[in-house]
N, C-alpha and C. Protein backbone atom coordinates (compact mmCIF):
# COMPACT_ATOMS: atom_id res chain seq x y z
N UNK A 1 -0.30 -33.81 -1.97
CA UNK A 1 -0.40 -33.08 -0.73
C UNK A 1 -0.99 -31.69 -1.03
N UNK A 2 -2.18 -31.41 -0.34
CA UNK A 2 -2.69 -29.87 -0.70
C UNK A 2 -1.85 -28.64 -0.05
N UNK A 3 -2.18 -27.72 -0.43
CA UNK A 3 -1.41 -26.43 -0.05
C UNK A 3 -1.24 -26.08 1.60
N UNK A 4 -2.47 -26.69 2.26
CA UNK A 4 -2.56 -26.24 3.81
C UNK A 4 -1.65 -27.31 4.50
N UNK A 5 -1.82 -28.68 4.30
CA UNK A 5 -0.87 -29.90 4.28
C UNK A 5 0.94 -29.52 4.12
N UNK A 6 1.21 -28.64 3.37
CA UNK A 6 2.68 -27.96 2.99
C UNK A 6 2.62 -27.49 3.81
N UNK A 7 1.72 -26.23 4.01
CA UNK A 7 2.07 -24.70 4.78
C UNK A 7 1.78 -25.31 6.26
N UNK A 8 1.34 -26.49 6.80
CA UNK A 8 1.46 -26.88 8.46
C UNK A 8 2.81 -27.85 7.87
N UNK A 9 3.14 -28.41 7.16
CA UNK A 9 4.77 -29.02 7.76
C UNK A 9 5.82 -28.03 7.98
N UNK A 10 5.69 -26.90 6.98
CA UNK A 10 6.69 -26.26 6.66
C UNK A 10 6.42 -25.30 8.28
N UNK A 11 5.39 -24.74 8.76
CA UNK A 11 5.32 -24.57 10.20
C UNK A 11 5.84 -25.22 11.16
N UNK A 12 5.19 -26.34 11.24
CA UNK A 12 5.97 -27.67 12.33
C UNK A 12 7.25 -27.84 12.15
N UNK A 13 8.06 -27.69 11.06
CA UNK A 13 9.67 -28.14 10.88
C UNK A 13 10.02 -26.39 11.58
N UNK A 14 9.70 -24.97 11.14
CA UNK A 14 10.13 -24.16 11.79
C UNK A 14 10.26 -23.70 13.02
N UNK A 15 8.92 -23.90 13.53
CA UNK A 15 8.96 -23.52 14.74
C UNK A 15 10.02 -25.22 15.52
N UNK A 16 9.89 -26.15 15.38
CA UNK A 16 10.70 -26.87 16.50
C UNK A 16 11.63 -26.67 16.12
N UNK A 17 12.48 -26.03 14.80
CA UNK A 17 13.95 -25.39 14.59
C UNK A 17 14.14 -24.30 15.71
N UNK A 18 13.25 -23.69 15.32
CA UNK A 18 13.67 -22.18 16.63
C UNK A 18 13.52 -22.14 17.57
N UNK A 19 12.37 -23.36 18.13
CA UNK A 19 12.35 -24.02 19.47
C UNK A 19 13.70 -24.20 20.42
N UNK A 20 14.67 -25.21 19.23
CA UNK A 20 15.54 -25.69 19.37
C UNK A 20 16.69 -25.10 19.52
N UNK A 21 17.01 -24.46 18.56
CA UNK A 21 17.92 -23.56 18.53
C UNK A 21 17.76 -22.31 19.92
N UNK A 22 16.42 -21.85 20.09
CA UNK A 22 16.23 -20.98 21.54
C UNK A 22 16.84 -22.25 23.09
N UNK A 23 17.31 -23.22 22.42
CA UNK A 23 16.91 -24.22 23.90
C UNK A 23 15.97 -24.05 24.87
N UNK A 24 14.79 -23.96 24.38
CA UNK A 24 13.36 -23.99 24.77
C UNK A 24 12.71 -25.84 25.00
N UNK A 25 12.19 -26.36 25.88
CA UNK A 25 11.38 -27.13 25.88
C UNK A 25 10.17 -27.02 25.54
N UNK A 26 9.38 -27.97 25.10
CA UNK A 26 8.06 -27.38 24.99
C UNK A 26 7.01 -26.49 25.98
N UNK A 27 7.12 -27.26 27.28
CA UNK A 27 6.42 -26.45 28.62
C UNK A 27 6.96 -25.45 28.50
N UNK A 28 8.64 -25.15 28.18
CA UNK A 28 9.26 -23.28 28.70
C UNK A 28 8.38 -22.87 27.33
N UNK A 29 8.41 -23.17 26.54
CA UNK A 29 7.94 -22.27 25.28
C UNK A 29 6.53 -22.15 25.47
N UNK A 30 5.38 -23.31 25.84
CA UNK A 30 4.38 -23.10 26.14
C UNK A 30 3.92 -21.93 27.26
N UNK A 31 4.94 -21.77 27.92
CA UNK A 31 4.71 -20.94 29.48
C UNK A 31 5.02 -19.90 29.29
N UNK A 32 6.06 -19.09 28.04
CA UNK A 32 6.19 -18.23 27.95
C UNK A 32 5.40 -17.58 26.55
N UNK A 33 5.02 -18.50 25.91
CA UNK A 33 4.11 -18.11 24.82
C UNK A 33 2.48 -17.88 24.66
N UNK A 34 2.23 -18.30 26.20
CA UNK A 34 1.25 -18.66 26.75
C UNK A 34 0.10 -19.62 25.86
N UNK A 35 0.69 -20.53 25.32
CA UNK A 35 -0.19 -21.39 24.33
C UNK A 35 0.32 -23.03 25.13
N UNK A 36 -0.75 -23.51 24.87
CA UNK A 36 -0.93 -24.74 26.11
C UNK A 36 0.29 -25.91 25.17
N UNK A 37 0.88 -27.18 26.27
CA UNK A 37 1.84 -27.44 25.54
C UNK A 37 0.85 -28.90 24.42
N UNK A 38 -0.01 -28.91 24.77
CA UNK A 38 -0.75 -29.80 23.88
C UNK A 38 -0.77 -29.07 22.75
N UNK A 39 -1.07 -27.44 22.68
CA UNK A 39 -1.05 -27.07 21.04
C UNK A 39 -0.17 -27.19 20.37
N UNK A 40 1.10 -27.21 20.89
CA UNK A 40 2.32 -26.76 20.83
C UNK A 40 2.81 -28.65 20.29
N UNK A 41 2.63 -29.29 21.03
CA UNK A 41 2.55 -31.09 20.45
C UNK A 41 2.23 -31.02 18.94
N UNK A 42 0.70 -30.44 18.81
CA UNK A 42 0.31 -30.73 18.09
C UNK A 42 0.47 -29.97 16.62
N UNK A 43 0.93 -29.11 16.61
CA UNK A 43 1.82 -27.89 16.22
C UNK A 43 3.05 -28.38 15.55
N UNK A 44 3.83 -28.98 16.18
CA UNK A 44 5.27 -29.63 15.46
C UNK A 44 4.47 -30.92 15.23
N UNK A 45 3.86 -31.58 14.90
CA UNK A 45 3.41 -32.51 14.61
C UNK A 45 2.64 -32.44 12.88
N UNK A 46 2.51 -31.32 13.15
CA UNK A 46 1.69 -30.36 11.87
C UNK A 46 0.72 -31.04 11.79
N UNK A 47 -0.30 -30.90 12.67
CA UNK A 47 -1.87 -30.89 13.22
C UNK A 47 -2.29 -29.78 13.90
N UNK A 48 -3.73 -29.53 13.77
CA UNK A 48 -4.25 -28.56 14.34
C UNK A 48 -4.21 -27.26 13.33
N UNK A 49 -4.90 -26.18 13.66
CA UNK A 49 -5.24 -24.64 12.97
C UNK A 49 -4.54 -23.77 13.68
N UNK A 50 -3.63 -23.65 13.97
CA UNK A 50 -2.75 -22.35 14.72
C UNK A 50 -3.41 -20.88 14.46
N UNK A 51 -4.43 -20.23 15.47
CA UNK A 51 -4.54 -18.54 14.96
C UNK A 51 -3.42 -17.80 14.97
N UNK A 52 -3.62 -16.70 14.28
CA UNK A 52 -2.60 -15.62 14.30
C UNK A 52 -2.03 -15.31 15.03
N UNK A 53 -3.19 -14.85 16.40
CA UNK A 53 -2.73 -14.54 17.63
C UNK A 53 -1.31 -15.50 18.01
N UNK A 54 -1.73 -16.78 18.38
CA UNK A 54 -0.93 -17.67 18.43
C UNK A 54 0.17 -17.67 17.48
N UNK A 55 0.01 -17.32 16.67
CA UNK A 55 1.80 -17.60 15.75
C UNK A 55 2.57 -16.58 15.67
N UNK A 56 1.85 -14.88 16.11
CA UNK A 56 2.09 -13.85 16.57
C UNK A 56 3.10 -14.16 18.20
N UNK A 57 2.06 -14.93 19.20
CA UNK A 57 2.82 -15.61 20.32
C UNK A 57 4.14 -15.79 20.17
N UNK A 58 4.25 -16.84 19.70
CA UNK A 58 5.36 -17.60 19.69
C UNK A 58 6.53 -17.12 18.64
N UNK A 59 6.14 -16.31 17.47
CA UNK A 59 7.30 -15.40 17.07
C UNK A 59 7.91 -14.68 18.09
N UNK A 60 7.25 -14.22 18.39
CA UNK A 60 7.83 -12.83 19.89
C UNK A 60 8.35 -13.79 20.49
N UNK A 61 7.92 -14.54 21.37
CA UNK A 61 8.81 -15.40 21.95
C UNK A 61 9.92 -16.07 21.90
N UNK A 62 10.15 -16.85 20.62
CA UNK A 62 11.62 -17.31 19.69
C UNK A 62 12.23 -16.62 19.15
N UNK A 63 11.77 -14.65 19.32
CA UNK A 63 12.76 -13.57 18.52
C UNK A 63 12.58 -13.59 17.01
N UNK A 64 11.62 -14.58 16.39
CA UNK A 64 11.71 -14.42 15.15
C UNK A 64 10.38 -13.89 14.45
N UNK A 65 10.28 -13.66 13.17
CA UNK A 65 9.52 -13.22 12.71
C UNK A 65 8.00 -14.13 12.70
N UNK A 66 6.86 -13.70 12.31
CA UNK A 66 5.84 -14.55 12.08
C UNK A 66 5.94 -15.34 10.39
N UNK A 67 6.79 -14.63 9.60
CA UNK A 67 6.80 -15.43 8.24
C UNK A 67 8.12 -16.02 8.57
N UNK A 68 8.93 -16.25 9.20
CA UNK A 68 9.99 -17.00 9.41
C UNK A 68 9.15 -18.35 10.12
N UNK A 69 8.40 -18.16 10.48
CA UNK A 69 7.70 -19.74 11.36
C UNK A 69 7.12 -20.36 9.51
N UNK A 70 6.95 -19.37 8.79
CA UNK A 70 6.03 -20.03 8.25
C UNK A 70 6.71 -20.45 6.43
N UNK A 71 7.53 -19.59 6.27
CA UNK A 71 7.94 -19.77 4.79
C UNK A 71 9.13 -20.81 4.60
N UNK A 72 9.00 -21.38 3.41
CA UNK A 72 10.25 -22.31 3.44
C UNK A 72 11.72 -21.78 2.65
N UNK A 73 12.46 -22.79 2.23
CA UNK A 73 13.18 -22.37 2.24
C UNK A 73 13.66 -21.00 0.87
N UNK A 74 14.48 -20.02 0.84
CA UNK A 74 14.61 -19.00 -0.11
C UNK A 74 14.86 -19.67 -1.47
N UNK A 75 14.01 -18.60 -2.37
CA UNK A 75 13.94 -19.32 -3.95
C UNK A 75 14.97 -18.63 -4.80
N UNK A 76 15.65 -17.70 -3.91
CA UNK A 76 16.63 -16.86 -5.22
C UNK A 76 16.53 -15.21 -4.58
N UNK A 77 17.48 -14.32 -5.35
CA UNK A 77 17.76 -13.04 -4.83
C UNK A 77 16.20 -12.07 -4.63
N UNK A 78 15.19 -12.31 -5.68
CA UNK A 78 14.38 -11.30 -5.88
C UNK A 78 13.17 -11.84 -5.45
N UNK A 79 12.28 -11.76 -4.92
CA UNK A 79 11.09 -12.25 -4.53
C UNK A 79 9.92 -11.29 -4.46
N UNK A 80 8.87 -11.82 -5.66
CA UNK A 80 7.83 -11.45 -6.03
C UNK A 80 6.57 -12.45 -5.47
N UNK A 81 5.80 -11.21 -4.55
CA UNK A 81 4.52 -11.90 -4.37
C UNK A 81 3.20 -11.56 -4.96
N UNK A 82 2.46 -12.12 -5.12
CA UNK A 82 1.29 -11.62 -5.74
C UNK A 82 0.06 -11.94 -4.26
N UNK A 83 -0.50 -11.06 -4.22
CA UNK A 83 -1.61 -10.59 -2.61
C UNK A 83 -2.32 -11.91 -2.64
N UNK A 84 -2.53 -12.76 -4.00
CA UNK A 84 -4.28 -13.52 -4.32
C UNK A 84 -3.17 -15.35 -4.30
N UNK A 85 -2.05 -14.60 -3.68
CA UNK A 85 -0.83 -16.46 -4.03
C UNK A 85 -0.69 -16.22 -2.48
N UNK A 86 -1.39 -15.61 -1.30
CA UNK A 86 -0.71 -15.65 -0.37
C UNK A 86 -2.17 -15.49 0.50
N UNK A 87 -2.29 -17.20 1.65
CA UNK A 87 -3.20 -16.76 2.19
C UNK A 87 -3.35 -15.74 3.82
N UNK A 88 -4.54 -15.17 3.79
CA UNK A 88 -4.85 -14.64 4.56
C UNK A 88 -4.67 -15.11 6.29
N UNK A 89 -3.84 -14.60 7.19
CA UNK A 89 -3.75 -14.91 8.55
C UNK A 89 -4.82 -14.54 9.37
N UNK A 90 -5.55 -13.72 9.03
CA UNK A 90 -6.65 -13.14 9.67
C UNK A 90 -8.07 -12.77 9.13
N UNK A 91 -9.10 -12.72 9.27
CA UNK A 91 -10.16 -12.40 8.62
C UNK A 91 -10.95 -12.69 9.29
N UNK A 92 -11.57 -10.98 9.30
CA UNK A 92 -12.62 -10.35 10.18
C UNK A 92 -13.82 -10.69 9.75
N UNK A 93 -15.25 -10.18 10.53
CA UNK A 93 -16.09 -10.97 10.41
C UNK A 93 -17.03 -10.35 9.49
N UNK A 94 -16.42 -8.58 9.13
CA UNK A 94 -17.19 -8.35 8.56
C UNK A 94 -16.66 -8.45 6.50
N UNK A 95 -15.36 -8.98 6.59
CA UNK A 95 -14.88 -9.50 4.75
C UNK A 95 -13.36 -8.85 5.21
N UNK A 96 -13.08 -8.37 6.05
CA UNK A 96 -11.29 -7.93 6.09
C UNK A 96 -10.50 -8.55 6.23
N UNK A 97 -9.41 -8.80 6.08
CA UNK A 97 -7.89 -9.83 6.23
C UNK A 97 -6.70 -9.20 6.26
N UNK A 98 -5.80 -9.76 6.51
CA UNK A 98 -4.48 -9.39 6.68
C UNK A 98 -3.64 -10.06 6.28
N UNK A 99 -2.56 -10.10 5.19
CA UNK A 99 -2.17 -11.43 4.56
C UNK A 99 -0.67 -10.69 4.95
N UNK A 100 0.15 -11.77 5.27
CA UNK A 100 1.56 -11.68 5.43
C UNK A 100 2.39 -11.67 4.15
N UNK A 101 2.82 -10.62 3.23
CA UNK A 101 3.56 -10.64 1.95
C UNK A 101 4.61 -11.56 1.97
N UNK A 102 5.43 -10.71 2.82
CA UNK A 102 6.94 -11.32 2.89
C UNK A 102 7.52 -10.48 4.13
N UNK A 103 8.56 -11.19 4.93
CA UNK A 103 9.95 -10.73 5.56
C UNK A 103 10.98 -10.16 4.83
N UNK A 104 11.81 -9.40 4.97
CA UNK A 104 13.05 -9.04 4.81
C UNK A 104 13.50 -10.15 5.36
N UNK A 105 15.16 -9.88 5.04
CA UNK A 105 16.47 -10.95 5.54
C UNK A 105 17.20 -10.09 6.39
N UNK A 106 17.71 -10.30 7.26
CA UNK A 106 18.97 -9.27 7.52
C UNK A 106 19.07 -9.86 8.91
N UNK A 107 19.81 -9.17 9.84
CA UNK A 107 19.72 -9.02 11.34
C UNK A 107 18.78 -8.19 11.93
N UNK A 108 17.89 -7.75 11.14
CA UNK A 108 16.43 -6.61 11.89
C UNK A 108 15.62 -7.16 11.00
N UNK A 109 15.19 -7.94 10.47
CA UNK A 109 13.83 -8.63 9.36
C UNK A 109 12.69 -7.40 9.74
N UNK A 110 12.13 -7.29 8.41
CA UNK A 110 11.12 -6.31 8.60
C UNK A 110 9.33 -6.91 7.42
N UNK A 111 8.64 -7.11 8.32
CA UNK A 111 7.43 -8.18 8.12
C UNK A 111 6.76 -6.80 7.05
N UNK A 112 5.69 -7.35 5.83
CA UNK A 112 5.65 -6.57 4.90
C UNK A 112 3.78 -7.33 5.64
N UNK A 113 2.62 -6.60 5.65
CA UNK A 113 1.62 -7.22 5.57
C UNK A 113 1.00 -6.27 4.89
N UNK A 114 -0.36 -6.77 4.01
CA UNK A 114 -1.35 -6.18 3.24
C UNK A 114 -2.63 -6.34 3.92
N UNK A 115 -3.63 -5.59 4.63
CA UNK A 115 -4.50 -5.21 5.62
C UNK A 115 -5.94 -5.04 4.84
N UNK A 116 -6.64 -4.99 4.96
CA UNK A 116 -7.86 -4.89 4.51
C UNK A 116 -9.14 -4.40 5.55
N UNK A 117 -9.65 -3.47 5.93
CA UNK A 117 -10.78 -3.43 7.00
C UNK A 117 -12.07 -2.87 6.61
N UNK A 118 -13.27 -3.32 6.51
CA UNK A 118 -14.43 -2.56 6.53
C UNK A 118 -14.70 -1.92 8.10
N UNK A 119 -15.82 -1.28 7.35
CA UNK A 119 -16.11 -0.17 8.13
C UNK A 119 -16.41 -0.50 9.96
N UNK A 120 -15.80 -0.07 10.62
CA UNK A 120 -16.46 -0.75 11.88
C UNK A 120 -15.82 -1.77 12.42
N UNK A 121 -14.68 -2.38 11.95
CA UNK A 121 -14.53 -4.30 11.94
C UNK A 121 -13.05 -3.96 12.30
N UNK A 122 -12.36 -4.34 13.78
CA UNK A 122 -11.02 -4.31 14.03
C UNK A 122 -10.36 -5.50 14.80
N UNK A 123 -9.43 -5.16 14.73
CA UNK A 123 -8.34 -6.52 14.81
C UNK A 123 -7.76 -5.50 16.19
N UNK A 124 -7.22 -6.37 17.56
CA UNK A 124 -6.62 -6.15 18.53
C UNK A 124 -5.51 -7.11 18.76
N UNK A 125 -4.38 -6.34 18.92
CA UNK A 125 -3.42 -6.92 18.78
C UNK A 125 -2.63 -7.08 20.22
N UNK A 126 -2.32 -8.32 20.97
CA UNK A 126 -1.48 -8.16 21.73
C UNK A 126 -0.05 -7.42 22.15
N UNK A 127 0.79 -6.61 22.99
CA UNK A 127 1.81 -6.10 22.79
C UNK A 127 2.82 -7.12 22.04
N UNK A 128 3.77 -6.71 21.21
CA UNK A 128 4.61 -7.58 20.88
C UNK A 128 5.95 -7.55 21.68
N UNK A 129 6.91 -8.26 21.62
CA UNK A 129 7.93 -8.20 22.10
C UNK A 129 8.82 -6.54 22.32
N UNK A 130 9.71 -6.25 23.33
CA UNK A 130 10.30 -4.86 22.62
C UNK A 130 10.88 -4.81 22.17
N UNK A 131 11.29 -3.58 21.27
CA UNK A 131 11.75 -3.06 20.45
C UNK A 131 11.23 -3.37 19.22
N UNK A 132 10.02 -3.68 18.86
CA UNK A 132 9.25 -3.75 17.74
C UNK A 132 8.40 -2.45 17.66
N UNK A 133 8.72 -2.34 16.21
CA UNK A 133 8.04 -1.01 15.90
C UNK A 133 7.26 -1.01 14.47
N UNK A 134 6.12 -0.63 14.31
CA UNK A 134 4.76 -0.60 13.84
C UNK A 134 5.05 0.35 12.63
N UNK A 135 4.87 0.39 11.74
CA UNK A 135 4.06 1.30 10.54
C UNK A 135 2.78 1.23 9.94
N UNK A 136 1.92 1.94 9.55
CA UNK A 136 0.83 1.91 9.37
C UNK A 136 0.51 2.74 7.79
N UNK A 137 0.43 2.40 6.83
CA UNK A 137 -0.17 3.08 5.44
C UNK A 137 -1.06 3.21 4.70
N UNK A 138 -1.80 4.26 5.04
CA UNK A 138 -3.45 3.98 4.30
C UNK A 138 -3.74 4.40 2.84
N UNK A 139 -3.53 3.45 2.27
CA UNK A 139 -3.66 3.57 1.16
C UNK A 139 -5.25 3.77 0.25
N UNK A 140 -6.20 3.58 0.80
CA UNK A 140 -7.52 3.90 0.50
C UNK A 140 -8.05 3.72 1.92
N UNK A 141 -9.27 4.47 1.44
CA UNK A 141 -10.63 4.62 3.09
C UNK A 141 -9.54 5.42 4.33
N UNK A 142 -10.11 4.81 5.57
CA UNK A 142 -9.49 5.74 6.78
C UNK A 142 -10.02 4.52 8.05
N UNK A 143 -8.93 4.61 8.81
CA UNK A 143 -9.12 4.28 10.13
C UNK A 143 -8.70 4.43 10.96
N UNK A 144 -8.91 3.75 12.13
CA UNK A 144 -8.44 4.53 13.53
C UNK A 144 -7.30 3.48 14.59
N UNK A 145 -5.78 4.00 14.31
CA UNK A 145 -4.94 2.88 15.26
C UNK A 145 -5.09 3.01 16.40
N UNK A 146 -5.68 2.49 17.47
CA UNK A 146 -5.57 2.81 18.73
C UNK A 146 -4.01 2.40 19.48
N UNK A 147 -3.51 3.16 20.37
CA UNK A 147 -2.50 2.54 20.56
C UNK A 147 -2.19 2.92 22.25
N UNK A 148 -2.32 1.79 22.76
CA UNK A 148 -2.26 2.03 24.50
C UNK A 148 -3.36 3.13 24.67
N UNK A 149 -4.94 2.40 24.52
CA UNK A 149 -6.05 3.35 24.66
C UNK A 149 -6.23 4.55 24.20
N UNK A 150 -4.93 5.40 23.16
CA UNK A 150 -5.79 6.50 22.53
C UNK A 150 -5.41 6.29 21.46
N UNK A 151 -6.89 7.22 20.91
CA UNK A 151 -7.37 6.90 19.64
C UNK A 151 -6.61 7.70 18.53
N UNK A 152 -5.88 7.11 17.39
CA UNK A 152 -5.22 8.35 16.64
C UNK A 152 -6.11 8.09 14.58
N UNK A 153 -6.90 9.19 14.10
CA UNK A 153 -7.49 8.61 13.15
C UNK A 153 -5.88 8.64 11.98
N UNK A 154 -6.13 7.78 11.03
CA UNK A 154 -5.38 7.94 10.17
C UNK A 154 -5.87 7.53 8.34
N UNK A 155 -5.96 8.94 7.79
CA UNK A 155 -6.54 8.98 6.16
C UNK A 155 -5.21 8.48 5.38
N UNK A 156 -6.56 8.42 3.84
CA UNK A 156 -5.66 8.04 2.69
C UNK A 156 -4.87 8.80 2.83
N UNK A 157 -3.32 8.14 2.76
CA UNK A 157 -2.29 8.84 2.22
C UNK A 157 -1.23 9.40 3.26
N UNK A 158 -1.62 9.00 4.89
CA UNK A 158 -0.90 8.96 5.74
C UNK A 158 -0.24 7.94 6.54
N UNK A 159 0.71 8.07 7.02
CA UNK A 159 1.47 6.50 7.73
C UNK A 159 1.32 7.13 8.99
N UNK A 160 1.36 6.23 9.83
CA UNK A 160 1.55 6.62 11.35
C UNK A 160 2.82 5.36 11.69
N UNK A 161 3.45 5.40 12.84
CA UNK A 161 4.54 4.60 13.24
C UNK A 161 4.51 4.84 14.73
N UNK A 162 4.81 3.53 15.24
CA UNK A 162 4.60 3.29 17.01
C UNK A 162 5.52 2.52 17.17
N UNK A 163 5.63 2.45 18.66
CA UNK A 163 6.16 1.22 19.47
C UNK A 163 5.55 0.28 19.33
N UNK A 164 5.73 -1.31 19.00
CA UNK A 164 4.31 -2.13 19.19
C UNK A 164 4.56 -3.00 20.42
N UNK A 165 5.21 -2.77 21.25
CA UNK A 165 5.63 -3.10 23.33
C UNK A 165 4.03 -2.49 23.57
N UNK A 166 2.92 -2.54 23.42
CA UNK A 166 1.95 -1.73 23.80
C UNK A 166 0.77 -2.52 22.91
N UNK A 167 -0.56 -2.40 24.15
CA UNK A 167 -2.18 -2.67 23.29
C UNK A 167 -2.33 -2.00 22.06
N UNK A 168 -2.49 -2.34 20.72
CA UNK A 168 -2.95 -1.62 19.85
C UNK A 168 -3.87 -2.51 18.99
N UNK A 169 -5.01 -1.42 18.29
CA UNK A 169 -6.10 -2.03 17.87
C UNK A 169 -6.12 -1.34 16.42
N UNK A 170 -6.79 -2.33 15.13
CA UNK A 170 -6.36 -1.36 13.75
C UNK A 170 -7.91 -1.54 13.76
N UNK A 171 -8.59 -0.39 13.30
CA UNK A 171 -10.03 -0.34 13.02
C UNK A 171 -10.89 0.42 11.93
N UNK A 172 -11.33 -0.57 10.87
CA UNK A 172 -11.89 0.62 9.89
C UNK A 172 -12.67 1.80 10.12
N UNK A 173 -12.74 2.44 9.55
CA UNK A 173 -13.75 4.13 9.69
C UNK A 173 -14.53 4.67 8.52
N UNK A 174 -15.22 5.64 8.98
CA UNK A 174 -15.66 6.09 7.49
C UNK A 174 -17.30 4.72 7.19
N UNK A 175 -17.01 5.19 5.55
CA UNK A 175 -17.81 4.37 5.02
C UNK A 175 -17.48 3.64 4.58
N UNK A 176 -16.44 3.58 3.83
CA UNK A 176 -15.81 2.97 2.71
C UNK A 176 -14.55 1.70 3.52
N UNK A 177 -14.06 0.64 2.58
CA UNK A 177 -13.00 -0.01 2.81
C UNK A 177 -11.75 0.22 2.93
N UNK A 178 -10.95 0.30 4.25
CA UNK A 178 -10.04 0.89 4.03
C UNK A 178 -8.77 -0.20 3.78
N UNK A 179 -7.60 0.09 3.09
CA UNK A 179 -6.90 -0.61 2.93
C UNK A 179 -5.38 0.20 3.62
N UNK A 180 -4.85 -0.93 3.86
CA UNK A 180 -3.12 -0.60 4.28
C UNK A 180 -2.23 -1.36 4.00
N UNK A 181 -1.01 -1.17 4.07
CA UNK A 181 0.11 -1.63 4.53
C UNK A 181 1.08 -1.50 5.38
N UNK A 182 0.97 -2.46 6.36
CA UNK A 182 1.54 -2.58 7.82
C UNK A 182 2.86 -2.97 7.50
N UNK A 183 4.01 -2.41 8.17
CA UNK A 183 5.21 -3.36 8.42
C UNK A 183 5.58 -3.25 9.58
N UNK A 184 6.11 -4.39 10.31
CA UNK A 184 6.57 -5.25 11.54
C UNK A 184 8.05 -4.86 11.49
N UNK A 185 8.62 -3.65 12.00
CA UNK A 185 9.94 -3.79 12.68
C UNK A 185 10.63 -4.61 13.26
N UNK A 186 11.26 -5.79 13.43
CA UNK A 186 11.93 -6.43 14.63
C UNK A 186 12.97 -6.25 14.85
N UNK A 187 13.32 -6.14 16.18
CA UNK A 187 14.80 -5.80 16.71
C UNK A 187 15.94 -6.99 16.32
N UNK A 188 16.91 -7.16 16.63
CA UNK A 188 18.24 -7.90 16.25
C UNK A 188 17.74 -9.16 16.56
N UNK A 189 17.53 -10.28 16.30
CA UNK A 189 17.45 -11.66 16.67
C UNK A 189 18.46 -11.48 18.08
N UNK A 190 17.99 -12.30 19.25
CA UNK A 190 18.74 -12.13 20.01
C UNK A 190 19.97 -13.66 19.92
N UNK A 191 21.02 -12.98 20.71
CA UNK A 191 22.15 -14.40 20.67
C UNK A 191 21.98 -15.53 22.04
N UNK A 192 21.07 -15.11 22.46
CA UNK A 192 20.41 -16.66 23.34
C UNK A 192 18.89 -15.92 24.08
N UNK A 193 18.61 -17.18 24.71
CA UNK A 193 17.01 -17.18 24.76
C UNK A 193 16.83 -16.47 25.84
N UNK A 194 16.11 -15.47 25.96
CA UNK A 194 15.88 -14.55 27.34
C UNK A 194 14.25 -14.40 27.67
N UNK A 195 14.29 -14.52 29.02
CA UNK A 195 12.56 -14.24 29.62
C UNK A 195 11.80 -12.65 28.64
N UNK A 196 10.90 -13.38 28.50
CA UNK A 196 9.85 -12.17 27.90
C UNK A 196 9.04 -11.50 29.33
């Protein structure tokens, strides 16, 4: 079985866990995730290419993280990733990506991602659920977070932090490649399934 073959079962077994556990049907989850319920078939079936956007969706929606849909089960106390063992969720058109490291554990899981943007080339992100909150770390080059239409630049060596209940867009600047590290705040898992 190849690696993409794993990483869609190990999807399909999570998400109809949290499906389940939300007591979600497929149509309520489709209707509130706004992803049609044929993807969503085909999805726990572990068929089909799920985008980001989409697995972004439906985290917010089931309260859980986007690497909780996707990782299996825990290997032990300490967990080491290496950037080049972990593929990319996103990738822009001009060579940028965004690879999901790892989650935290806890009752607030906190999403670890490694960002990549050339110059010019941005990623727009739907609002996420509330009480999610954004960090931003530029670790080389410079770019610009937009966040609910204004523009805030941010250089090597500064973090910025938001609400992410709101439009925001990550966009390289400059000349050069800029790199970051994003982490995904999430609020408490909730104790039953509530309208988004």
């Amino acid at each position: 079985m190849t690696e993409t073959e794993v990483a869609l079962r190990t999807l399909a077994h999570n998400v109809r866990a949290a499906r389940t556990r939300a007591g979600l049907s497929l149509d309520e989850l489709g209707r509130r995730a706004k992803v049609s319920k044929g993807a969503l078939v085909g999805l726990e079936k572990a068929q089909g290419n799920p985008n980001f956007a989409t697995l972004v969706r439906l985290a917010d929606t089931l309260g859980v993280s986007v690497s909780a849909l996707m990782e299996g089960p825990a290997e032990g106390r300490v967990r080491v990733v290496s950037a080049n063992a972990v593929m990319p969720l996103w990738a822009g058109e001009k060579g940028g990506e965004a690879r999901l490291m790892l989650t935290t554990t806890g009752p607030a899981p906190v999403e670890v991602w490694r960002w990549k943007l050339e110059p010019g080339e941005e990623y727009p992100s739907h609002p996420h659920q509330a009480g999610v909150v954004e960090t931003v770390s530029v670790t080389a080059g410079q770019m610009v977070l937009v966040v609910d239409g204004t523009e805030h630049p941010v250089q090597t060596g500064q973090t910025a932090a938001f609400d992410g209940d709101v439009p925001h867009t990550y966009r390289g600047s400059g000349t050069e490649t800029c790199h970051l590290i994003m982490t995904v705040h999430l609020p408490p898992a909730p104790h039953s399934p509530r309208e988004p």
